[in-house]
C-alpha atoms as a PDB file:
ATOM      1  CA  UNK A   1       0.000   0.000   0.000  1.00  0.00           C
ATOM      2  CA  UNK A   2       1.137   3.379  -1.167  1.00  0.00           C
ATOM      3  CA  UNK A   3       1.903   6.072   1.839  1.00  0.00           C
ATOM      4  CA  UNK A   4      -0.100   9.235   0.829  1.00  0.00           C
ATOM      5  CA  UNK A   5      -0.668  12.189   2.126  1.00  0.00           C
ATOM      6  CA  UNK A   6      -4.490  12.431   3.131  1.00  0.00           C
ATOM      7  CA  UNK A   7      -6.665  14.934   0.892  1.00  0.00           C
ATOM      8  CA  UNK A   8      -7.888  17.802   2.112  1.00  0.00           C
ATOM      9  CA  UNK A   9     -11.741  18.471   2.453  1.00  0.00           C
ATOM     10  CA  UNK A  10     -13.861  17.902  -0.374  1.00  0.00           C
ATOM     11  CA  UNK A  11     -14.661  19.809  -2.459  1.00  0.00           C
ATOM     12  CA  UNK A  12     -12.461  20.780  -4.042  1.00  0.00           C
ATOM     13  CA  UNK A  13      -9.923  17.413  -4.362  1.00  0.00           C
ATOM     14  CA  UNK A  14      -7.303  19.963  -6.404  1.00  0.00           C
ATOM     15  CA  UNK A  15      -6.910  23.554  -5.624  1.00  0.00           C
ATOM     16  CA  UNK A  16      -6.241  26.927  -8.263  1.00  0.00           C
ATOM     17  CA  UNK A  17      -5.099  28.388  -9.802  1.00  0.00           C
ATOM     18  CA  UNK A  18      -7.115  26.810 -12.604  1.00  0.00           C
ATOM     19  CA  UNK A  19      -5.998  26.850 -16.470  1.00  0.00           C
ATOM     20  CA  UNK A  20      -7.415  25.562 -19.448  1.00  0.00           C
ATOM     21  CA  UNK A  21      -5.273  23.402 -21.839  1.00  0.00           C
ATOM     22  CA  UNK A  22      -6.673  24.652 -25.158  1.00  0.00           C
ATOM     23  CA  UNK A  23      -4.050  22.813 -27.154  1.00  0.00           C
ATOM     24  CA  UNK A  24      -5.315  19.546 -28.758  1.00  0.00           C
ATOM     25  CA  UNK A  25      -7.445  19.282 -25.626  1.00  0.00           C
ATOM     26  CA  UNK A  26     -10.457  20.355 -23.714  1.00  0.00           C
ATOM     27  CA  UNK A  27      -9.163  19.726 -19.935  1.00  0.00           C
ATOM     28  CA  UNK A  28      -9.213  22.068 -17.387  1.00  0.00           C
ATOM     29  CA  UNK A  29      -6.566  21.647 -14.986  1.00  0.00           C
ATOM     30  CA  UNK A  30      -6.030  22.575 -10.972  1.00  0.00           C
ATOM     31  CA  UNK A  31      -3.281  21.983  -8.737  1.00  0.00           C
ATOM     32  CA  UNK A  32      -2.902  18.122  -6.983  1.00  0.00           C
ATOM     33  CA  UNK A  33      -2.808  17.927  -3.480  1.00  0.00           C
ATOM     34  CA  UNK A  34      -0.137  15.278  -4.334  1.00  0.00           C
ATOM     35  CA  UNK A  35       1.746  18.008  -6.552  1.00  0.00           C
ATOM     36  CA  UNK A  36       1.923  19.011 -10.179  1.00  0.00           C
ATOM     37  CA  UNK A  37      -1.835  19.048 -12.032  1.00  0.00           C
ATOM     38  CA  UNK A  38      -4.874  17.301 -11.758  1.00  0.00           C
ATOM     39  CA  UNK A  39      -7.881  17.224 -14.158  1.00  0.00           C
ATOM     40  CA  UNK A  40     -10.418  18.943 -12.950  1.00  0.00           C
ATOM     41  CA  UNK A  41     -12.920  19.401 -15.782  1.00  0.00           C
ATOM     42  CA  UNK A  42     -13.287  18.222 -19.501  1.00  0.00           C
ATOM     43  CA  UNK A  43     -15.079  21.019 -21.652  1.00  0.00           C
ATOM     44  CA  UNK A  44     -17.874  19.250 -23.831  1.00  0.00           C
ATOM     45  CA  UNK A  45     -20.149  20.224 -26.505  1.00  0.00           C
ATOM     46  CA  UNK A  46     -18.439  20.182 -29.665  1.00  0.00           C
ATOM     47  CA  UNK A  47     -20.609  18.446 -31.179  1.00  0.00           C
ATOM     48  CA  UNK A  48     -23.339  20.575 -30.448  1.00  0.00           C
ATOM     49  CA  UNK A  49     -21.526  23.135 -31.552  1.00  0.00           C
ATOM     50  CA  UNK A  50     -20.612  21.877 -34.683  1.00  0.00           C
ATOM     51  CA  UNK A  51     -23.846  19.666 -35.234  1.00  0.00           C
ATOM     52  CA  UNK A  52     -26.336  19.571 -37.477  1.00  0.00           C
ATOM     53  CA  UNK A  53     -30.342  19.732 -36.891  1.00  0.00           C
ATOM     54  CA  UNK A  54     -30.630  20.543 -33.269  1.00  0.00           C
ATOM     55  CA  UNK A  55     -26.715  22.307 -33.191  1.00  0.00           C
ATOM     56  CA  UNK A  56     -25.568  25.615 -34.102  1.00  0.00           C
ATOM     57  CA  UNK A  57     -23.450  24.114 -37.222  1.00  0.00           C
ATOM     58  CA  UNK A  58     -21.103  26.220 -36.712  1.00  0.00           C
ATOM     59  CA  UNK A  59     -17.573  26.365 -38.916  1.00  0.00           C
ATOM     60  CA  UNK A  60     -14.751  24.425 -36.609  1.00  0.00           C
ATOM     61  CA  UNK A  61     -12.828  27.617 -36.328  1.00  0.00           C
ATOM     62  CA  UNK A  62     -15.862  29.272 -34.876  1.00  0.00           C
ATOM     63  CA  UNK A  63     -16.455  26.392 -32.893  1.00  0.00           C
ATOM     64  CA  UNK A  64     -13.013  26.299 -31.470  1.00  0.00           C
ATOM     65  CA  UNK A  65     -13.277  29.599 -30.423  1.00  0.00           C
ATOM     66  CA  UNK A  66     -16.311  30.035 -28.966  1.00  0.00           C
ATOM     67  CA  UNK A  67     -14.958  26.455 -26.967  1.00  0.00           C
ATOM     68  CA  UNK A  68     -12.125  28.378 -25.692  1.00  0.00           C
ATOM     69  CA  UNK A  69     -14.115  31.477 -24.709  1.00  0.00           C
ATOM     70  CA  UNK A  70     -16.085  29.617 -22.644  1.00  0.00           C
ATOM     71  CA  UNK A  71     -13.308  27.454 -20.990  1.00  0.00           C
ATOM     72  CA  UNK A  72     -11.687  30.541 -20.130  1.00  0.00           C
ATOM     73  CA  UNK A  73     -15.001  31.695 -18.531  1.00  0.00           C
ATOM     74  CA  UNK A  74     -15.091  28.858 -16.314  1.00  0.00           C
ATOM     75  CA  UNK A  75     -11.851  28.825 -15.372  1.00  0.00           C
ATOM     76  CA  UNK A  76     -11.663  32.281 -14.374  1.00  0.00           C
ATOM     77  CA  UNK A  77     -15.218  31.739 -12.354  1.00  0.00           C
ATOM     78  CA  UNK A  78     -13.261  29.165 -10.608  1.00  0.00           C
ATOM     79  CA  UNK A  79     -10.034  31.195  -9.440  1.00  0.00           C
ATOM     80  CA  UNK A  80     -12.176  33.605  -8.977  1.00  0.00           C
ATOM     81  CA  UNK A  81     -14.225  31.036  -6.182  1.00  0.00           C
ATOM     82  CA  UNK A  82     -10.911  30.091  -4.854  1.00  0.00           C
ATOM     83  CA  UNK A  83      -9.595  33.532  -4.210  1.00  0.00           C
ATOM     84  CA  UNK A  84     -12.493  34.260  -2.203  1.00  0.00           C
ATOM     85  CA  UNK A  85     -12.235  31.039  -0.192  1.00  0.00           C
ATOM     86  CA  UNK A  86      -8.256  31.422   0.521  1.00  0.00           C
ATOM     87  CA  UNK A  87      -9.313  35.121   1.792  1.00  0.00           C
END
């Protein structure tokens, strides 16, 4: 059996600051109690974004942005959160 330092509290099982890895992913990230990161979030709805019929058919490039827009938006919502909590 491993020796591991017990985590803190729930939530949250990582802390901020939070970042979005927009390259070639859709993960949002926080720091491991354990060190280095931990995935906090995956970003969905690509293919509503991209869809047909009931999705916005939007153009990938469009898509992709308005993905990343919106990761940001939660991400900085949730350093936001854990500023106000470390205060």
């Amino acid at each position: 059996m491993i020796d591991r330092p017990k985590l803190p509290p729930l939530p949250p099982f990582c802390n901020g600051p939070f970042r979005a890895l927009h390259e070639h992913s859709s993960w949002i990230v926080g720091e491991s109690p354990f060190g280095g990161s931990e995935h906090m979030l995956d970003m969905r709805g690509w293919g509503f974004l991209t869809g047909q019929g009931q999705g916005l058919a939007l153009p990938n490039e469009e898509a992709a942005k308005a993905q990343r827009e919106t990761m940001q938006w939660v991400v900085d919502a949730m350093n936001e959160k854990w500023a106000r909590d470390r205060a």
